[in-house]
Protein backbone atom coordinates (compact mmCIF):
# COMPACT_ATOMS: atom_id res chain seq x y z
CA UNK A 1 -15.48 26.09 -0.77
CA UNK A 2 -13.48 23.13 -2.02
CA UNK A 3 -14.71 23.58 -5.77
CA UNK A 4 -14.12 27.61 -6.48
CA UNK A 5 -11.35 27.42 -3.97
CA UNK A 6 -9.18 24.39 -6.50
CA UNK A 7 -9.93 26.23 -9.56
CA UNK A 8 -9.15 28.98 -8.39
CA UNK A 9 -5.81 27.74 -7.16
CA UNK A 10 -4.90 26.15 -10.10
CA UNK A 11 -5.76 29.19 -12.22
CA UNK A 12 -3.07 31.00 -9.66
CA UNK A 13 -0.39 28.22 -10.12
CA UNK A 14 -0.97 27.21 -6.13
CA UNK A 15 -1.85 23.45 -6.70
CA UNK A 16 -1.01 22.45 -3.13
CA UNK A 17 -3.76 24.65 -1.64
CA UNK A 18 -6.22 22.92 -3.89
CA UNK A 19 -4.75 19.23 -2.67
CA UNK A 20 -5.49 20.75 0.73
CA UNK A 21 -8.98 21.36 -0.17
CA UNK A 22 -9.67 17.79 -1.90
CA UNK A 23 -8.25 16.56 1.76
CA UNK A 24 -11.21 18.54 3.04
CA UNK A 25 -13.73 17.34 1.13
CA UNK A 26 -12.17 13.22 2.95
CA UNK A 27 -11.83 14.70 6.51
CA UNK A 28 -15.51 16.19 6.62
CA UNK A 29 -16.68 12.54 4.86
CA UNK A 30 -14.54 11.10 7.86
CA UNK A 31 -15.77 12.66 10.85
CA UNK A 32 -16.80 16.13 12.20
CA UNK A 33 -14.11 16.31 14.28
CA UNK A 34 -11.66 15.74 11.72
CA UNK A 35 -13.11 18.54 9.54
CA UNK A 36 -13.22 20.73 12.46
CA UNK A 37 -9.80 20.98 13.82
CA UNK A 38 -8.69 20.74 9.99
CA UNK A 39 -10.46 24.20 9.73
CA UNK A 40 -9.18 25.56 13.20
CA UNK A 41 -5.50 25.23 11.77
CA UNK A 42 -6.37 26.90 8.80
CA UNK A 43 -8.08 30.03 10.50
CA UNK A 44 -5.50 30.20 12.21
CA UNK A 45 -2.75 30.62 9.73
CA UNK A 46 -5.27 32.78 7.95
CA UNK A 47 -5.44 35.43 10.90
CA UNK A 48 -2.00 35.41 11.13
CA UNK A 49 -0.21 34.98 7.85
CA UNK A 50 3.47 35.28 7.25
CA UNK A 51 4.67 37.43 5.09
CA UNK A 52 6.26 35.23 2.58
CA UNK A 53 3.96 32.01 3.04
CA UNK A 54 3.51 31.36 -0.55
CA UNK A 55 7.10 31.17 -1.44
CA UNK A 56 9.00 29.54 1.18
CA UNK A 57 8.80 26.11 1.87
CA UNK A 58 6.42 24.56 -0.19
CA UNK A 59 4.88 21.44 0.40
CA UNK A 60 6.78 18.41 -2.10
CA UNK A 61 4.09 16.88 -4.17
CA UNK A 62 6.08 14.35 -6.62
CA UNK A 63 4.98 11.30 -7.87
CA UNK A 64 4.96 9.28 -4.47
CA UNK A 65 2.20 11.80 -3.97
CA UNK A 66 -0.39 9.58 -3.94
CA UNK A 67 0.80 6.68 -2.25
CA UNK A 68 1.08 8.61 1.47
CA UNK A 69 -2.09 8.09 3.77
CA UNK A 70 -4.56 10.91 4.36
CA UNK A 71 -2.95 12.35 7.70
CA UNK A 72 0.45 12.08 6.06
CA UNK A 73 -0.64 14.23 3.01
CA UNK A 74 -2.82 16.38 5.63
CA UNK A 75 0.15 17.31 7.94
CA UNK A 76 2.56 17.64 4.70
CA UNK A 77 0.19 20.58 3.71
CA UNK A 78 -0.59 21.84 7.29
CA UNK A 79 3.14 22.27 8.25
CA UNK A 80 2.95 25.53 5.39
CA UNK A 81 1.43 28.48 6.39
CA UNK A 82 -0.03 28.60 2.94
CA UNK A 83 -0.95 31.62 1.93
CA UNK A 84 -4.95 32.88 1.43
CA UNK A 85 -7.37 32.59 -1.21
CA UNK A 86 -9.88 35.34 -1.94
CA UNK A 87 -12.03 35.71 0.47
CA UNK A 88 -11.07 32.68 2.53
CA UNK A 89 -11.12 33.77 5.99
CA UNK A 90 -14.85 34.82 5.66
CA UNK A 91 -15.44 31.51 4.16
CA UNK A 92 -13.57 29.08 6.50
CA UNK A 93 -15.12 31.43 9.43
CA UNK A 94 -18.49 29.61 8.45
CA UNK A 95 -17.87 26.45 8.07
CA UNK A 96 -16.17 26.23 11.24
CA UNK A 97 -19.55 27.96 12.97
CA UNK A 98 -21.25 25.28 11.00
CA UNK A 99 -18.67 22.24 11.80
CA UNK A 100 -18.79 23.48 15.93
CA UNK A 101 -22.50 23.44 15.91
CA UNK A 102 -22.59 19.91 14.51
CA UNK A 103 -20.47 18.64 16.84
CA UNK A 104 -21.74 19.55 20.06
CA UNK A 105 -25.38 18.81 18.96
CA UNK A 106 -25.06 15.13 18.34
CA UNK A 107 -22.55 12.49 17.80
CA UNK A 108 -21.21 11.42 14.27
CA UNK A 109 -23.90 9.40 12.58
CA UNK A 110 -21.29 6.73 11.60
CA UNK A 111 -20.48 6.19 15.44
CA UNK A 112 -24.11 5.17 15.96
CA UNK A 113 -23.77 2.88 12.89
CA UNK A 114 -20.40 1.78 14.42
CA UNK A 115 -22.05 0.86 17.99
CA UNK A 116 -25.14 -1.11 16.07
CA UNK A 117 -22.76 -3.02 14.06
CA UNK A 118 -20.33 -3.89 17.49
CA UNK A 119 -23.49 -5.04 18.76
CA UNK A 120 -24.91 -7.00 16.37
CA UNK A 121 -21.90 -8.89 15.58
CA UNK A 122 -21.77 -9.79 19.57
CA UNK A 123 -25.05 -11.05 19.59
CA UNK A 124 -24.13 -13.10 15.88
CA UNK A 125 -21.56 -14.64 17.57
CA UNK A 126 -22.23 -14.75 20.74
CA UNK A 127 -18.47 -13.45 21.74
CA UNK A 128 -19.24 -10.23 24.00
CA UNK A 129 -15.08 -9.85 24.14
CA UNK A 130 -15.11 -10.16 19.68
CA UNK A 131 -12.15 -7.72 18.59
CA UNK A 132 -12.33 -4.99 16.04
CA UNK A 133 -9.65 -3.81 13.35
CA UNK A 134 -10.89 -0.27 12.77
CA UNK A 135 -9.10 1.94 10.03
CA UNK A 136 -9.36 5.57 9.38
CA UNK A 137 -7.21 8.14 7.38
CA UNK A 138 -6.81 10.39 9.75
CA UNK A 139 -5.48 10.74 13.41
CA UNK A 140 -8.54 13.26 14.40
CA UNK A 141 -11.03 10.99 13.51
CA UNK A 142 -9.01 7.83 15.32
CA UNK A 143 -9.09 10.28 18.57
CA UNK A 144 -12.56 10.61 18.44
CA UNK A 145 -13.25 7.07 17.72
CA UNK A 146 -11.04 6.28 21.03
CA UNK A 147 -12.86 8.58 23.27
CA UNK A 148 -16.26 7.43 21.82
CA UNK A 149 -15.44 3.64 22.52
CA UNK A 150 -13.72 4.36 25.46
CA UNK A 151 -16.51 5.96 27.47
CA UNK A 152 -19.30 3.47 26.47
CA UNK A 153 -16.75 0.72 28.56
CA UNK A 154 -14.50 -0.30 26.11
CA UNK A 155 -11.22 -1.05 26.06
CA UNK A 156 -8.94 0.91 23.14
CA UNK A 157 -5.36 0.60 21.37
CA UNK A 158 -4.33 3.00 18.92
CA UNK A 159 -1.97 2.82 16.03
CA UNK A 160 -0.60 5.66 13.56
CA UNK A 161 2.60 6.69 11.67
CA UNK A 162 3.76 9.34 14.19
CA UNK A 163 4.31 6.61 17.03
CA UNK A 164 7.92 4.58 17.11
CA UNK A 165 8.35 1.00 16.74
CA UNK A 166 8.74 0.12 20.01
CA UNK A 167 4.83 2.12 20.82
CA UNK A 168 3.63 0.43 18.09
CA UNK A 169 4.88 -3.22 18.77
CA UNK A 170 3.44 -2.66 22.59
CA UNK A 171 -0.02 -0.85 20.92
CA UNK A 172 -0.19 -4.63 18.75
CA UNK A 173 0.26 -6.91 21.75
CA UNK A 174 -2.27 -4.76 23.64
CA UNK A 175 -4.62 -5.45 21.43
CA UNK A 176 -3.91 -8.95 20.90
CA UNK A 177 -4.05 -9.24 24.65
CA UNK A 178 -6.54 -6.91 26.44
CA UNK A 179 -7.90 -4.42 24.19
CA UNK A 180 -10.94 -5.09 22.56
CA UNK A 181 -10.02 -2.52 19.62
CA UNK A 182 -7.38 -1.38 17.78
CA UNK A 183 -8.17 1.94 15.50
CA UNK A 184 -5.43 2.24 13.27
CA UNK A 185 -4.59 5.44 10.57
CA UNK A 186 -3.07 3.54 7.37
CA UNK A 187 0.35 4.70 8.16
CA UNK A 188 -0.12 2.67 11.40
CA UNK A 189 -0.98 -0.49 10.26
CA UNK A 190 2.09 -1.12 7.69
CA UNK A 191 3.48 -4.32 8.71
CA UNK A 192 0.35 -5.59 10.88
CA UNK A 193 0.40 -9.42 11.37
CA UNK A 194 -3.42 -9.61 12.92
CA UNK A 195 -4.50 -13.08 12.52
CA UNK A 196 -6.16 -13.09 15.78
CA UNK A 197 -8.82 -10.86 14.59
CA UNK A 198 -11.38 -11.31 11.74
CA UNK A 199 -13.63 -7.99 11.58
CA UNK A 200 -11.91 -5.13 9.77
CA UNK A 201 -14.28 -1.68 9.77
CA UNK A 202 -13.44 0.99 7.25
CA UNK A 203 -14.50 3.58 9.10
CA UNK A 204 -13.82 5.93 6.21
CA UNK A 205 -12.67 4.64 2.86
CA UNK A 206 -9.57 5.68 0.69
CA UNK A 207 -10.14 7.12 -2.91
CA UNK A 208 -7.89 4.00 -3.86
CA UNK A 209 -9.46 0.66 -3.36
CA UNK A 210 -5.90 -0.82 -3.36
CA UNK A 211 -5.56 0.30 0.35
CA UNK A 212 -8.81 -1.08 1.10
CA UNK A 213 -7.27 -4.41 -0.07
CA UNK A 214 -4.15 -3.64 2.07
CA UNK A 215 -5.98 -3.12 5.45
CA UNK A 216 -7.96 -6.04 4.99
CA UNK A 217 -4.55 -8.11 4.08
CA UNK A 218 -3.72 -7.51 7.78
CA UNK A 219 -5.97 -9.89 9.30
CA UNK A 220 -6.92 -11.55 5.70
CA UNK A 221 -3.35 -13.95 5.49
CA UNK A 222 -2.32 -16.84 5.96
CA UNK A 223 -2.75 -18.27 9.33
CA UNK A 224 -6.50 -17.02 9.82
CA UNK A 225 -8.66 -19.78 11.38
CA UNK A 226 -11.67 -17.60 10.11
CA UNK A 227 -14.11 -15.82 7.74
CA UNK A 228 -13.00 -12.25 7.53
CA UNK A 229 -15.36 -9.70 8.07
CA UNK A 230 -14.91 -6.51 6.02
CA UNK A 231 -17.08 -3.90 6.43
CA UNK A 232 -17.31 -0.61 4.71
CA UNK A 233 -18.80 2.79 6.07
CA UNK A 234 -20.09 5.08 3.15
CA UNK A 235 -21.97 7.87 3.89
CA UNK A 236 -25.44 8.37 1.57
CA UNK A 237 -26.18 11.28 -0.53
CA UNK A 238 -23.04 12.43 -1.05
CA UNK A 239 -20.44 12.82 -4.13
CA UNK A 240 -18.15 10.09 -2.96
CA UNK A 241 -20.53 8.05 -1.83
CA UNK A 242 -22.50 7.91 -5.53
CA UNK A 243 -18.51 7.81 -6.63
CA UNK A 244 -17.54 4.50 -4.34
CA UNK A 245 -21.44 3.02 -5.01
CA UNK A 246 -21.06 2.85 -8.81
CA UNK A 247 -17.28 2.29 -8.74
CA UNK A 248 -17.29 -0.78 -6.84
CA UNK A 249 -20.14 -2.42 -8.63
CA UNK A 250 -18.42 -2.41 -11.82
CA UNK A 251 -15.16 -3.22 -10.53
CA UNK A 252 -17.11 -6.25 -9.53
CA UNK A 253 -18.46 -6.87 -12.89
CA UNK A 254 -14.77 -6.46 -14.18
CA UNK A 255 -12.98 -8.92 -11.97
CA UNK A 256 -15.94 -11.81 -12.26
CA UNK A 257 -15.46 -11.26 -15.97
CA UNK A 258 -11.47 -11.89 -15.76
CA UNK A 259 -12.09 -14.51 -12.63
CA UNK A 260 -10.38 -12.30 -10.17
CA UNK A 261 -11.29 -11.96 -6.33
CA UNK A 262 -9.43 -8.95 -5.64
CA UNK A 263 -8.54 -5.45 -7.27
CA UNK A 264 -4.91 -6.06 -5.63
CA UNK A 265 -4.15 -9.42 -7.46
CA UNK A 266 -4.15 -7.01 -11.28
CA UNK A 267 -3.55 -3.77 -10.15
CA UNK A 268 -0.61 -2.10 -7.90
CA UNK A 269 -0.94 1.04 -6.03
CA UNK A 270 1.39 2.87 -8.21
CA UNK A 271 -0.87 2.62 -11.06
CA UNK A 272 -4.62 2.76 -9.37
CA UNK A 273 -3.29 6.09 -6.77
CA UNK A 274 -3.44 7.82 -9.93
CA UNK A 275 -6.23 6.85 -11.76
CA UNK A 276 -9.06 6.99 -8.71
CA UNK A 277 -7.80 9.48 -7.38
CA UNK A 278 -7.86 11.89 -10.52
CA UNK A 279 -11.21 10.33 -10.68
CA UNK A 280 -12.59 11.38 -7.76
CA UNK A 281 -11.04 14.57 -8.02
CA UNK A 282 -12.92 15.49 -11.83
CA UNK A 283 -16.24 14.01 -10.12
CA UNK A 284 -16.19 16.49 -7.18
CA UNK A 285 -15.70 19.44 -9.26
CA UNK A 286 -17.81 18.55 -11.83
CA UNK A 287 -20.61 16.42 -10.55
CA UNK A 288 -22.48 16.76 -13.81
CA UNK A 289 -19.65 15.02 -15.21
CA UNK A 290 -19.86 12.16 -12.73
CA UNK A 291 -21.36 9.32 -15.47
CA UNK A 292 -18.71 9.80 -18.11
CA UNK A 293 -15.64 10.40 -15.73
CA UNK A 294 -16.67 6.66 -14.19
CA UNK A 295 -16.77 5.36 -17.11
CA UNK A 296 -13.72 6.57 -18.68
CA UNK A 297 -11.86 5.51 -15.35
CA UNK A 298 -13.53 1.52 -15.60
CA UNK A 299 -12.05 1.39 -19.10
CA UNK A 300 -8.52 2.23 -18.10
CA UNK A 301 -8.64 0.09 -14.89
CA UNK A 302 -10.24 -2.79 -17.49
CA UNK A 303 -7.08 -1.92 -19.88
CA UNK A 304 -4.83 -2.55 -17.03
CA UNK A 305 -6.08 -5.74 -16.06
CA UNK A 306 -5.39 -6.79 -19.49
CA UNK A 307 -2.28 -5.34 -19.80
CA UNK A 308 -1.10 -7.24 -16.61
CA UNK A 309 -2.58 -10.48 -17.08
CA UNK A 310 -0.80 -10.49 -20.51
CA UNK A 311 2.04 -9.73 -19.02
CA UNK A 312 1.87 -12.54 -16.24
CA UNK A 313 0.90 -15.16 -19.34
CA UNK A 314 4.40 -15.08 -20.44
CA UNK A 315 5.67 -16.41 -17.62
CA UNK A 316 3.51 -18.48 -15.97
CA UNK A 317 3.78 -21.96 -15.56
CA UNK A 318 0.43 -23.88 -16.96
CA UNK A 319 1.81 -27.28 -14.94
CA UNK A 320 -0.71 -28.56 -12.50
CA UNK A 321 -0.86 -27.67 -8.76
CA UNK A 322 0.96 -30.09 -7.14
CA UNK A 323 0.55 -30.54 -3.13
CA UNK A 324 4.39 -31.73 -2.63
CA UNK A 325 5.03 -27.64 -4.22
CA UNK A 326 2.35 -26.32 -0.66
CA UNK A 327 4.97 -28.43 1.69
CA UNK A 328 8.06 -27.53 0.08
CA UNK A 329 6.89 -23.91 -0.10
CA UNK A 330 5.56 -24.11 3.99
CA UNK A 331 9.01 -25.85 5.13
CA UNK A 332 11.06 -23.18 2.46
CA UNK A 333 13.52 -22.24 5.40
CA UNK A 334 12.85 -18.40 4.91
CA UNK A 335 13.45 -17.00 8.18
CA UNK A 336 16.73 -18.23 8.27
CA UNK A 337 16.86 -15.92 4.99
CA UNK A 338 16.08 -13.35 6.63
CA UNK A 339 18.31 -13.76 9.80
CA UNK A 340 21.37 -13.74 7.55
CA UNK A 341 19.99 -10.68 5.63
CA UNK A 342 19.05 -8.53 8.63
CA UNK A 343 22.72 -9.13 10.02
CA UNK A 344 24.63 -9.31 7.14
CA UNK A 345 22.96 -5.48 6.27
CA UNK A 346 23.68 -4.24 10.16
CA UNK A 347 27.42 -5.25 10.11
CA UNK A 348 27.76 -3.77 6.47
CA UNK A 349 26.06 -0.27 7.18
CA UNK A 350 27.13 1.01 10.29
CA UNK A 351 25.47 -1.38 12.41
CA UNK A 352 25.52 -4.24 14.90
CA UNK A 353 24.56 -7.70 15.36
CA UNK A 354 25.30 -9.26 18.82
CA UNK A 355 24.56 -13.50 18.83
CA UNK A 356 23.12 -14.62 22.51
CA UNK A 357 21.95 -17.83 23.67
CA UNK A 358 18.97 -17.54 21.64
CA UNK A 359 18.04 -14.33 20.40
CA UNK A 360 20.37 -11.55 19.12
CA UNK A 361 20.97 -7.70 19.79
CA UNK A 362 20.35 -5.79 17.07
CA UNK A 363 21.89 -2.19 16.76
CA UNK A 364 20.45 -0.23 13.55
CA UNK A 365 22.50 2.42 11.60
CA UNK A 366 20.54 4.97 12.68
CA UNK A 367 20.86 3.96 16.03
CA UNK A 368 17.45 2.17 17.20
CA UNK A 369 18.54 -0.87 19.60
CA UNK A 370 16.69 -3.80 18.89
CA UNK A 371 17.20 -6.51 22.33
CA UNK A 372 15.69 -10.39 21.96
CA UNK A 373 15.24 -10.43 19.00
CA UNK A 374 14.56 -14.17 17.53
CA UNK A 375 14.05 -14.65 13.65
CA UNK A 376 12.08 -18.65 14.20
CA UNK A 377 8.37 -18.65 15.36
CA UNK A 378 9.18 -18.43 19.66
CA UNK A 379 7.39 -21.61 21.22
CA UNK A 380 5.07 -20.82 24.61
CA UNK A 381 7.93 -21.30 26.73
CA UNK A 382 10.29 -18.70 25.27
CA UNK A 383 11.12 -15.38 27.45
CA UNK A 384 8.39 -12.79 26.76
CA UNK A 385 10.52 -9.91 26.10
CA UNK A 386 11.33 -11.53 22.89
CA UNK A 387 10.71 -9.88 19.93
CA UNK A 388 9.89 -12.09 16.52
CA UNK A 389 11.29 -10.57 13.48
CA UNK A 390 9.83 -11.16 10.15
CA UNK A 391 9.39 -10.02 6.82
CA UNK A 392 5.98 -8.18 7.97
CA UNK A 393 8.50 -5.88 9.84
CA UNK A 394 8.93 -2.02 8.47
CA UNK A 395 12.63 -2.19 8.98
CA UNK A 396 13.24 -6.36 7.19
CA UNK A 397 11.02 -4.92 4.14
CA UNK A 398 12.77 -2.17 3.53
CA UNK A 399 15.98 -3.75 3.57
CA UNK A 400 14.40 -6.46 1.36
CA UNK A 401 12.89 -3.88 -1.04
CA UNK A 402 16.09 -2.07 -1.65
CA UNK A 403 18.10 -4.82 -2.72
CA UNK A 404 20.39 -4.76 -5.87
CA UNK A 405 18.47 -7.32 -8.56
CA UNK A 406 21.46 -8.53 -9.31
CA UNK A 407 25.28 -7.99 -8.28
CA UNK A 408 29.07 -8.45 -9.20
CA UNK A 409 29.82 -12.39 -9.01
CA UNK A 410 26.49 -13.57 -8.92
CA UNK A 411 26.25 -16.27 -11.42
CA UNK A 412 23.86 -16.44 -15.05
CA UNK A 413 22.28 -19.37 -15.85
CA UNK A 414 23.87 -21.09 -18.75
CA UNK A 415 22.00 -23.59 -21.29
CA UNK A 416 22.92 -25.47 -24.16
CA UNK A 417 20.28 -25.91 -26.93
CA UNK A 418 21.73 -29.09 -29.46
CA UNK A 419 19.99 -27.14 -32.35
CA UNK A 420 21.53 -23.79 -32.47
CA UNK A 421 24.33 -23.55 -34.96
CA UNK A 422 27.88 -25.21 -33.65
CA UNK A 423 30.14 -22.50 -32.17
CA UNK A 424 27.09 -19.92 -31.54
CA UNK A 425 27.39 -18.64 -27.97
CA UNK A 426 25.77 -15.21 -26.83
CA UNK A 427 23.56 -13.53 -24.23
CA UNK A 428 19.83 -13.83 -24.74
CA UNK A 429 16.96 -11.55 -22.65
CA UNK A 430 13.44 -10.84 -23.10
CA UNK A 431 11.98 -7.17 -22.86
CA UNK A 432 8.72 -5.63 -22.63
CA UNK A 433 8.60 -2.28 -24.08
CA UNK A 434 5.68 0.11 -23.11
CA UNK A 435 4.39 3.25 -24.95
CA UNK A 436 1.97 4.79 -22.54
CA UNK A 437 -0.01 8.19 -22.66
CA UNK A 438 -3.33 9.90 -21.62
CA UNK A 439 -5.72 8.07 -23.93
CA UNK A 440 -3.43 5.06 -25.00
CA UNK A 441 -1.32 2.06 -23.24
CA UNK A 442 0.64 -0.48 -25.60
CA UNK A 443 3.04 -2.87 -24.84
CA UNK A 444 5.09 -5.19 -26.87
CA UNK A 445 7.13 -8.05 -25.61
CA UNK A 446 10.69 -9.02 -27.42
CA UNK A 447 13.53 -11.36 -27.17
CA UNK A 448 16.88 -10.05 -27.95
CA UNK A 449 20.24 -12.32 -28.59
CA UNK A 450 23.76 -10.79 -28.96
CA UNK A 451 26.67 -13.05 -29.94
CA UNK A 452 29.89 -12.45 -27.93
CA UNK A 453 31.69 -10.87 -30.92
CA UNK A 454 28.69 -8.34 -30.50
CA UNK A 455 25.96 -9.44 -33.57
CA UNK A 456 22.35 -9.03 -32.71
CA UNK A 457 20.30 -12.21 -33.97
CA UNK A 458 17.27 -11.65 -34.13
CA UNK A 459 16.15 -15.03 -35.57
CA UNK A 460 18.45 -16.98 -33.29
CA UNK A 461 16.21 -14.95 -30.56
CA UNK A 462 13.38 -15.97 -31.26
CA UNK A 463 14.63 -19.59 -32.17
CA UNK A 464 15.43 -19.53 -28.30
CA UNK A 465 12.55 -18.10 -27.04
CA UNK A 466 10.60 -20.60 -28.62
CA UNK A 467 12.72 -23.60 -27.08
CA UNK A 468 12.85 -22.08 -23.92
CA UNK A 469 8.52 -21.79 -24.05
CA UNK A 470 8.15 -25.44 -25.11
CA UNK A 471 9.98 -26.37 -21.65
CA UNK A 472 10.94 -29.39 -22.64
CA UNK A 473 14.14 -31.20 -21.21
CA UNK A 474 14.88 -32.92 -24.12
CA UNK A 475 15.10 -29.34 -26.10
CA UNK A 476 18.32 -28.47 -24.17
CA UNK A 477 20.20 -28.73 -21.06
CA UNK A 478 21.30 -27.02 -18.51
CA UNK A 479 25.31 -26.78 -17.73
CA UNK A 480 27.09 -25.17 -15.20
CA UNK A 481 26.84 -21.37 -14.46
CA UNK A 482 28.87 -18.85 -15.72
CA UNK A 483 30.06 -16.48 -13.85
CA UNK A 484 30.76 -13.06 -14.91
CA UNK A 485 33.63 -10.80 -14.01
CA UNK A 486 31.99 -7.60 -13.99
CA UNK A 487 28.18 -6.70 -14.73
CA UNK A 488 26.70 -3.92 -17.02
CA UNK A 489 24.17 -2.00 -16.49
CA UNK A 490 22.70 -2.98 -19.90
CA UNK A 491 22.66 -6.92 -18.36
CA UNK A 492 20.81 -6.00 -15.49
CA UNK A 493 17.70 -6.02 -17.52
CA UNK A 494 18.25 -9.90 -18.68
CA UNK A 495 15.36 -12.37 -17.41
């Protein structure tokens, strides 16, 4: 179904059906259930079409694509009665018999692997109330999961992107109270702080092995008193499964061989979305091309690695560690930082920030009330409706993430090198320039110097670049800022 029905979207022009199918081929990986109300919705649209479903409101698929969670992709597609492909009905008619009839014979076989595992991990250390971080793509599955715990006697929290802050912040301290679970989509766990609990299960596994990193980051940060526990369901004899087997076994091989412990500290999620998930994607249409698709996906994660590890050797400093830099760095005074951000962005855009006692109201533009809200660590005495706001919060990132680089006012540094010509004053930057394309990725790295009458030197560029490499105080020093009247857009791009 999901092979002849892609290609034969794609030879239609109707990509967004075949993304719909790929998302089957995860949901029936995930769980029966999943698959089976996945198909429900589509028979459904496919009894009763409308008229004009394949031109009105299509689905938006841009390049942010695939950086949304399963069920976010899943409900992006499902919200479009999409029109059929040939044959369909008849098609989805049977699987559905098929998904039904596995369903009510037995349970999933990962939920028996799940309850051996809870077990086992009891009994290993001896902790019969041990919690569980349990991540899924996709809300169906998460339902099941609850019921499933639920009626064998334990105690369940749920997380996932449809639920507002204030369910979510209550979800969090249920589990960090009560609830011996938390099953979370990936959309639901953005912004986790979980240090209580050491035993993340991937109860199904992303095409992109950055997000495995990411839900493993929530209890895997600083603050953990233990070993994390990461495990991963796969299931056997099937295309991903061969896919995620041979995958993460040379990903291995790569990062020992550049001394690397995780995928996430070379590679961002912009750039590995793409490149597993077209991966995965050539592998379950073609299996017979499985061996050579791998491989050809290894050597550009390998070229990336390179590419940013260059990248980083330009600018990182080869001093020594130093453990004066841990304490100045653990008493940096950040969350005052971010209390003067957070305000200063409420009374600017249409919101408000009321000082109390000890804790402030917050008011958001779009108008979310925020009450007790404290931006320093609360001690054991402090009122428990307070609510601790940090940079782990949805709302702080953003704000932090949209910030101008660099804005009218704010000051360059200035240096004076004694060996440049007398009278020479400019502007000097460093740029990386990047040709990329299918089957090739170059970069080149440059320093540029312009004169204030306008000249471009490049000697005297890379005169300076060399000073400023050898880092030597007695090759120049530093004077006071200048600060510019206005700022280009061209000199936004300076380092």
């Amino acid at each position: 179904y999901v092979r002849e029905g892609y290609n034969q979207a794609l030879r239609e022009k109707r990509n967004y059906i075949g993304f719909l199918l790929l998302l089957m081929q995860r949901l029936v990986t995930s769980s029966t259930r999943a698959i089976r109300d996945t198909l429900e919705k589509r028979l459904q649209v496919l009894e009763d079409p409308c008229d004009d479903a394949d031109t009105v409101g299509r689905p938006v698929m841009d390049d942010e694509w695939a950086e949304l969670d399963g069920q976010v992709q899943l409900e992006s597609l499902m919200a479009h009665s999409m029109a059929a492909l040939r044959n369909e009905e008849a098609e989805v008619r049977g699987l559905l018999a098929l998904a039904t009839k596995a369903e009510i014979s037995s349970t999933d076989a990962k939920t028996e692997a799940l309850l051996d595992l809870i077990y086992r991990l009891q009994q290993e250390e001896m902790d019969p109330d041990l919690k569980f971080l349990i991540f899924t793509e996709f809300v169906s599955t998460q339902t099941m999961l609850q019921e499933f715990l639920s009626e064998r006697g334990f105690s369940v929290a749920c997380l996932n992107g449809s639920m507002s802050m204030d369910q979510r912040i209550l979800a969090q301290r249920e589990f960090a109270n009560d609830a011996q679970f938390l099953v979370s989509t990936d959309a639901g766990g953005e912004g986790l702080n979980l240090q209580f609990c050491h035993v993340v299960v991937n109860y199904d596994i992303p095409w992109n092995p950055m997000k495995l990193e990411q839900r493993i980051g929530r209890v895997d940060r600083i603050g953990q008193e233990r070993v994390v526990k990461a495990v991963n369901f796969v299931l056997q004899d099937t295309v991903e499964g061969r896919v995620q087997e041979v995958i993460e076994e040379k990903l291995s091989v790569i990062l020992n061989e550049f001394g690397v412990d995780k995928t996430q500290d070379v590679l961002d999620s912009a750039q590995a979305g793409s490149l597993f998930d077209s991966a995965y994607r050539e592998v379950i249409l073609r299996p017979d091309s499985a061996p050579e698709r791998i491989e050809d996906l290894i050597r550009q994660v390998k070229d990336e690695i390179q590419a940013s590890r260059y990248g980083f050797s330009l600018i990182e400093s080869s001093r020594d560690l130093d453990p004066t830099e841990a304490k100045r760095v653990y008493e940096n005074p950040v969350q005052h930082w971010v209390e003067q951000m957070v305000t200063s962005y409420l009374c600017a855009y249409g919101g408000k920030a009321v000082k109390k006692l000890d804790s402030w109201d917050l008011t958001w533009p779009d108008g979310e009330i925020m009450n007790d809200v404290v931006f320093l660590a609360p001690d054991a005495h402090a009122n428990p409706k307070t609510r601790y706001l940090t940079m782990e919060d949805v709302r702080v990132r953003s704000i932090a993430m949209n910030l101008a680089r660099f804005v009218p006012g704010q000051p360059i540094p200035k240096v004076l090198l004694p060996d440049l010509a007398e009278g020479l004053a400019g502007y000097w930057s460093l740029w990386k320039i990047g040709v990329k394309g299918q089957v090739f990725d170059q970069y080149k790295v440059m320093p540029h110097f312009i004169t204030r009458e306008g000249r471009i030197l490049v000697p005297t560029a890379r005169f300076v670049w060399n000073k400023l490499v050898a880092g030597r105080e007695s090759s120049f020093r530093k004077s006071p800022v200048l600060k510019p009247k206005r700022f280009s857009a061209e000199s936004r791009n300076q380092l």
